[in-house]
C-alpha atoms as a PDB file:
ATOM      1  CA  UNK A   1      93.017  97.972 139.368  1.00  0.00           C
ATOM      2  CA  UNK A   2      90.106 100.701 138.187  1.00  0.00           C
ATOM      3  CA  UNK A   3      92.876 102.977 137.836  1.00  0.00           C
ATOM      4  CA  UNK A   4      94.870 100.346 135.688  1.00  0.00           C
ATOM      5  CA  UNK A   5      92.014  99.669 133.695  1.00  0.00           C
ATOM      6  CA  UNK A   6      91.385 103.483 132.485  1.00  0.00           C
ATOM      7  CA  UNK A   7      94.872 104.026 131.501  1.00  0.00           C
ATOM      8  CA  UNK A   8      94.850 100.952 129.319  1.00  0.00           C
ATOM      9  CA  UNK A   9      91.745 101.990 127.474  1.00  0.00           C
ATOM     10  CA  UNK A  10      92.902 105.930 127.291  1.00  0.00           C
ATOM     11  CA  UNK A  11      96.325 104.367 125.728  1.00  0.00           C
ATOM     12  CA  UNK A  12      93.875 101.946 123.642  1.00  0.00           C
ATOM     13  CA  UNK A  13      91.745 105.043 121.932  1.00  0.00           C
ATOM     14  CA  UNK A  14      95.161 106.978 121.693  1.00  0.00           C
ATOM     15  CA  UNK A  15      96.810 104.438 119.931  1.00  0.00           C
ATOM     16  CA  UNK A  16      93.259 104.154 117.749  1.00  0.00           C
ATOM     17  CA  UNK A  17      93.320 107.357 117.014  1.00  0.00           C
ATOM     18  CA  UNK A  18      96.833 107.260 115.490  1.00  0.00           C
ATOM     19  CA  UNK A  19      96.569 104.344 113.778  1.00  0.00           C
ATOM     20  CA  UNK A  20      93.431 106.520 111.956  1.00  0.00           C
ATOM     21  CA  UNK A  21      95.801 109.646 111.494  1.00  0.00           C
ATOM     22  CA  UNK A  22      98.389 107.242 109.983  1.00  0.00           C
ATOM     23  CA  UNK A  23      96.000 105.143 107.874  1.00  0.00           C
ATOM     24  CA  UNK A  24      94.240 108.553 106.380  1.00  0.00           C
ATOM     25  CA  UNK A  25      97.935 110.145 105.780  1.00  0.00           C
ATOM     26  CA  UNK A  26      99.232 106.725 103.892  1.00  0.00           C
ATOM     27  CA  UNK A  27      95.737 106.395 102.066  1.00  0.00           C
ATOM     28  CA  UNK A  28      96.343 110.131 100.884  1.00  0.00           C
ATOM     29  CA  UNK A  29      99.757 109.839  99.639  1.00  0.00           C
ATOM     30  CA  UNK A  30     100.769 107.338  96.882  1.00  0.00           C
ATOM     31  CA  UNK A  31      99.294 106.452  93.845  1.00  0.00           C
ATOM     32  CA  UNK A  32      96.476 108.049  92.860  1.00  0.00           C
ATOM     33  CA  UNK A  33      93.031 106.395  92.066  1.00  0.00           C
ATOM     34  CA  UNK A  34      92.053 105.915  88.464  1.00  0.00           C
ATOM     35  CA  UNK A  35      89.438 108.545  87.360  1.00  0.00           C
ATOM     36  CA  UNK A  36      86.032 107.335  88.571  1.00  0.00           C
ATOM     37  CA  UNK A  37      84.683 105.103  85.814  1.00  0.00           C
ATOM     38  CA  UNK A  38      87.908 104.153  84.459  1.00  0.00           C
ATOM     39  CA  UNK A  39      87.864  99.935  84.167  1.00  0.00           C
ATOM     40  CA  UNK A  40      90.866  97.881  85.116  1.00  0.00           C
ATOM     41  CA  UNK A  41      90.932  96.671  81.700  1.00  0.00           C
ATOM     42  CA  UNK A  42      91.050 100.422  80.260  1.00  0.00           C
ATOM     43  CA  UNK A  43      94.258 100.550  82.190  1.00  0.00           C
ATOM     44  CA  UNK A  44      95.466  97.062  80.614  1.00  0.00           C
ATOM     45  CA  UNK A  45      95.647  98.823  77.484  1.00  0.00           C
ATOM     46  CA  UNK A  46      97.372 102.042  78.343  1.00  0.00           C
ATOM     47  CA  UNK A  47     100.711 102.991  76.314  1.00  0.00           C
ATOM     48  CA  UNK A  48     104.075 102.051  78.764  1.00  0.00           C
ATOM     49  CA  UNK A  49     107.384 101.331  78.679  1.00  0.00           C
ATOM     50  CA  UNK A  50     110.071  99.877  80.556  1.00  0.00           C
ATOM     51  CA  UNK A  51     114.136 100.805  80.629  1.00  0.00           C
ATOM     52  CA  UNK A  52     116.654  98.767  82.524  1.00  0.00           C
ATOM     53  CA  UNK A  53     120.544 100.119  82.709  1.00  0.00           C
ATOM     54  CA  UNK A  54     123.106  98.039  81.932  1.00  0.00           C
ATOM     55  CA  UNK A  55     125.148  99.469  84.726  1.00  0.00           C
ATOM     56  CA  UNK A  56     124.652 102.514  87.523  1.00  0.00           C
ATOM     57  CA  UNK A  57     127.477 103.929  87.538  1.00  0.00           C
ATOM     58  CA  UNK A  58     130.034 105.042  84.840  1.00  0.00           C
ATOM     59  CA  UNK A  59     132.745 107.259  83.688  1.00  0.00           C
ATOM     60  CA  UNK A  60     132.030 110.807  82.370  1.00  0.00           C
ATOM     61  CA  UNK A  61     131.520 110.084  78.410  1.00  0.00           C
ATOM     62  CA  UNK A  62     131.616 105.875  78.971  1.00  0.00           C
ATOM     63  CA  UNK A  63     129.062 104.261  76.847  1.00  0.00           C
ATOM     64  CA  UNK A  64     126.205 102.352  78.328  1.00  0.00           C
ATOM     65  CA  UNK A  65     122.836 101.582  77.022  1.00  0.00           C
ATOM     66  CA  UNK A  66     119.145 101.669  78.278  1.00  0.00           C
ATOM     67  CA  UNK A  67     116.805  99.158  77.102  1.00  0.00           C
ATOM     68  CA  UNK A  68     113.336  98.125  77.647  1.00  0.00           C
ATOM     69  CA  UNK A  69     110.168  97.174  75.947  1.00  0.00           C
ATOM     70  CA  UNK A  70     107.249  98.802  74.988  1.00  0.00           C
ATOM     71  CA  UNK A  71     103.433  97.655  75.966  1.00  0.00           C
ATOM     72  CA  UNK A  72     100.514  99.197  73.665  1.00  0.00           C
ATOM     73  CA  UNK A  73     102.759 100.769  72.020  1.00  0.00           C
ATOM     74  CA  UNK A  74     102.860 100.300  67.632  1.00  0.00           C
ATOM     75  CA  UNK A  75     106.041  99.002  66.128  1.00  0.00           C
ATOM     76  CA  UNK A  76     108.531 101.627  65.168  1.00  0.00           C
ATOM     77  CA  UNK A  77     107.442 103.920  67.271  1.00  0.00           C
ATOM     78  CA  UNK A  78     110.317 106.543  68.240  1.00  0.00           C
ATOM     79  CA  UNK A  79     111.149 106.344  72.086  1.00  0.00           C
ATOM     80  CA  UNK A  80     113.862 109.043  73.211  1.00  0.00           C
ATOM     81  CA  UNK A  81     115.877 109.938  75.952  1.00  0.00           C
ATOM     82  CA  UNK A  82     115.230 112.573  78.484  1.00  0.00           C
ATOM     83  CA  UNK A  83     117.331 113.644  81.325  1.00  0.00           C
ATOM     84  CA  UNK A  84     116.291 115.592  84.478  1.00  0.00           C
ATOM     85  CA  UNK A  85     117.980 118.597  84.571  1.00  0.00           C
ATOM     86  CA  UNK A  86     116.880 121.299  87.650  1.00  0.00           C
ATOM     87  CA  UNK A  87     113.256 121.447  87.490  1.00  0.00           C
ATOM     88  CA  UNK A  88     112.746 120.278  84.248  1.00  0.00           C
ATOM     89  CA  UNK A  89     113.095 117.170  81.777  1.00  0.00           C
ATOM     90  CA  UNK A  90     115.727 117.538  79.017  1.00  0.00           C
ATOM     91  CA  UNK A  91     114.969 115.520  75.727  1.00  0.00           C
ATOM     92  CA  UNK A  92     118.450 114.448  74.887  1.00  0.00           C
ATOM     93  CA  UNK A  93     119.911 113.158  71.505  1.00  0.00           C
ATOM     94  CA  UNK A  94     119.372 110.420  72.067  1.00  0.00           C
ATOM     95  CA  UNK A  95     116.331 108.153  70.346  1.00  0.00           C
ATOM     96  CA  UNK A  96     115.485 104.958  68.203  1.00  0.00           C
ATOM     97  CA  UNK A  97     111.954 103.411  67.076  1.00  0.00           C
ATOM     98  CA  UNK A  98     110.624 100.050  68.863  1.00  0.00           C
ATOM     99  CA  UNK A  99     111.242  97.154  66.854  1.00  0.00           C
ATOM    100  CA  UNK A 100     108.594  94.547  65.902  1.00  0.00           C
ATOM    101  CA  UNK A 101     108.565  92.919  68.848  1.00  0.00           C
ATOM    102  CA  UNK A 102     108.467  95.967  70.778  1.00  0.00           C
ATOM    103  CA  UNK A 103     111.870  96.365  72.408  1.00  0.00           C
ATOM    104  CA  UNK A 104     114.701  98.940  72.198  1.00  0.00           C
ATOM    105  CA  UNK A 105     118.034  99.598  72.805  1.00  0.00           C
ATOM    106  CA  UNK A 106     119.678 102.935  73.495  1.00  0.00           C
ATOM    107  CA  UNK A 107     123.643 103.866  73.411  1.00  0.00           C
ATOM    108  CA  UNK A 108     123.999 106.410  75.646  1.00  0.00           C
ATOM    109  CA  UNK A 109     127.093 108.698  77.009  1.00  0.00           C
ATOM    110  CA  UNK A 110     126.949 111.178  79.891  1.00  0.00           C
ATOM    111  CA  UNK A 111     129.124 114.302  80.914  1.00  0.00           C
ATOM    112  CA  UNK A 112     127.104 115.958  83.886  1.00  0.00           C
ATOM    113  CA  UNK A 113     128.632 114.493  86.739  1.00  0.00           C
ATOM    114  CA  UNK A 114     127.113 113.269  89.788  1.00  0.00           C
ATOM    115  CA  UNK A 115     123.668 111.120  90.463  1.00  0.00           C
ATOM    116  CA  UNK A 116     121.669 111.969  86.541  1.00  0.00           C
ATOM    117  CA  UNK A 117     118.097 111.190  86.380  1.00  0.00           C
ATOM    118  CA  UNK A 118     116.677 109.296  82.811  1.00  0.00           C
ATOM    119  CA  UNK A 119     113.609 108.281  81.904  1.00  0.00           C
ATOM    120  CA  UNK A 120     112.503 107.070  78.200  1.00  0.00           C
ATOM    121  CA  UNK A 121     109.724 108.721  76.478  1.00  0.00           C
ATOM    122  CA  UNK A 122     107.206 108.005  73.288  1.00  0.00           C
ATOM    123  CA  UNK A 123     103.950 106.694  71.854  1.00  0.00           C
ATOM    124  CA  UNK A 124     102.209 108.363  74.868  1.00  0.00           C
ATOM    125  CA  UNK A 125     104.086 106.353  77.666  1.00  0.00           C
ATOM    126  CA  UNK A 126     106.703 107.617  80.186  1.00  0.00           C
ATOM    127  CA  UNK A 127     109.270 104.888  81.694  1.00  0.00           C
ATOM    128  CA  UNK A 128     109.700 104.848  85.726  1.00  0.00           C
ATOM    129  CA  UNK A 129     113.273 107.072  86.720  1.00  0.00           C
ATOM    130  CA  UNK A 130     116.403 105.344  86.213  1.00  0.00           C
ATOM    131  CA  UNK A 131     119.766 106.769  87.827  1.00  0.00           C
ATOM    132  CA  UNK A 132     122.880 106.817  86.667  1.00  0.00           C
ATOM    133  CA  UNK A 133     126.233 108.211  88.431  1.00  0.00           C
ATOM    134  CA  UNK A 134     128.689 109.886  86.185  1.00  0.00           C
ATOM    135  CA  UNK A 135     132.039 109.659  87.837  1.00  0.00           C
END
């Protein structure tokens, strides 16, 4: 029973000590903290922007359009395309200003076949990834 009862507490600190090594790893990775001093409300007002497909996958040179709204953003403020394209983000021809209420509306067309990486940019805000496959 002794013997029992000191493998149950070595497995007891092992399993501790991973759920630590686990906890510090997840609390490292992920979304970094604000800058020290920065208020939640500071955030509230940050430039952003949304963008929604209408569809994931398409035919090479098939119209589809991205659209999305802007948040602290002024009206008529250009937003453009970008594509990722290697390393790097392309800025594509592709762009239109916000309208009063804030939205937009993009026509878009694609060539590069395969899985393509977008993202909208302007008035200081960058959209989250949206993918597209060009068949």
């Amino acid at each position: 029973m002794d013997r029992f009862r000191h493998a149950s507490a070595a497995a007891l600190l092992a399993a501790v000590a991973l759920a630590g090594a686990v906890g510090g790893a997840a609390a490292s990775s992920g979304v970094p903290a604000p800058p020290s001093g920065e208020r939640a409300q500071d955030l509230a007002t940050r430039p952003a922007l949304s963008a929604h497909a209408t569809t994931r996958t398409v035919e090479a040179w098939e119209e589809f359009r991205i659209h999305g709204s802007a948040r602290n953003v002024s009206s008529g403020t250009p937003v453009t395309l970008q594509q990722r394209q290697g390393d790097r983000w392309v800025t594509l021809p592709a762009t239109m200003r916000t309208a009063g209420s804030g939205e937009y509306s993009l026509r878009v067309k694609l060539g590069m076949k395969g899985e393509n990486a977008l993202r909208i940019v302007g008035g200081g805000a960058v959209s989250p990834v949206l993918r597209t496959t060009v068949s």
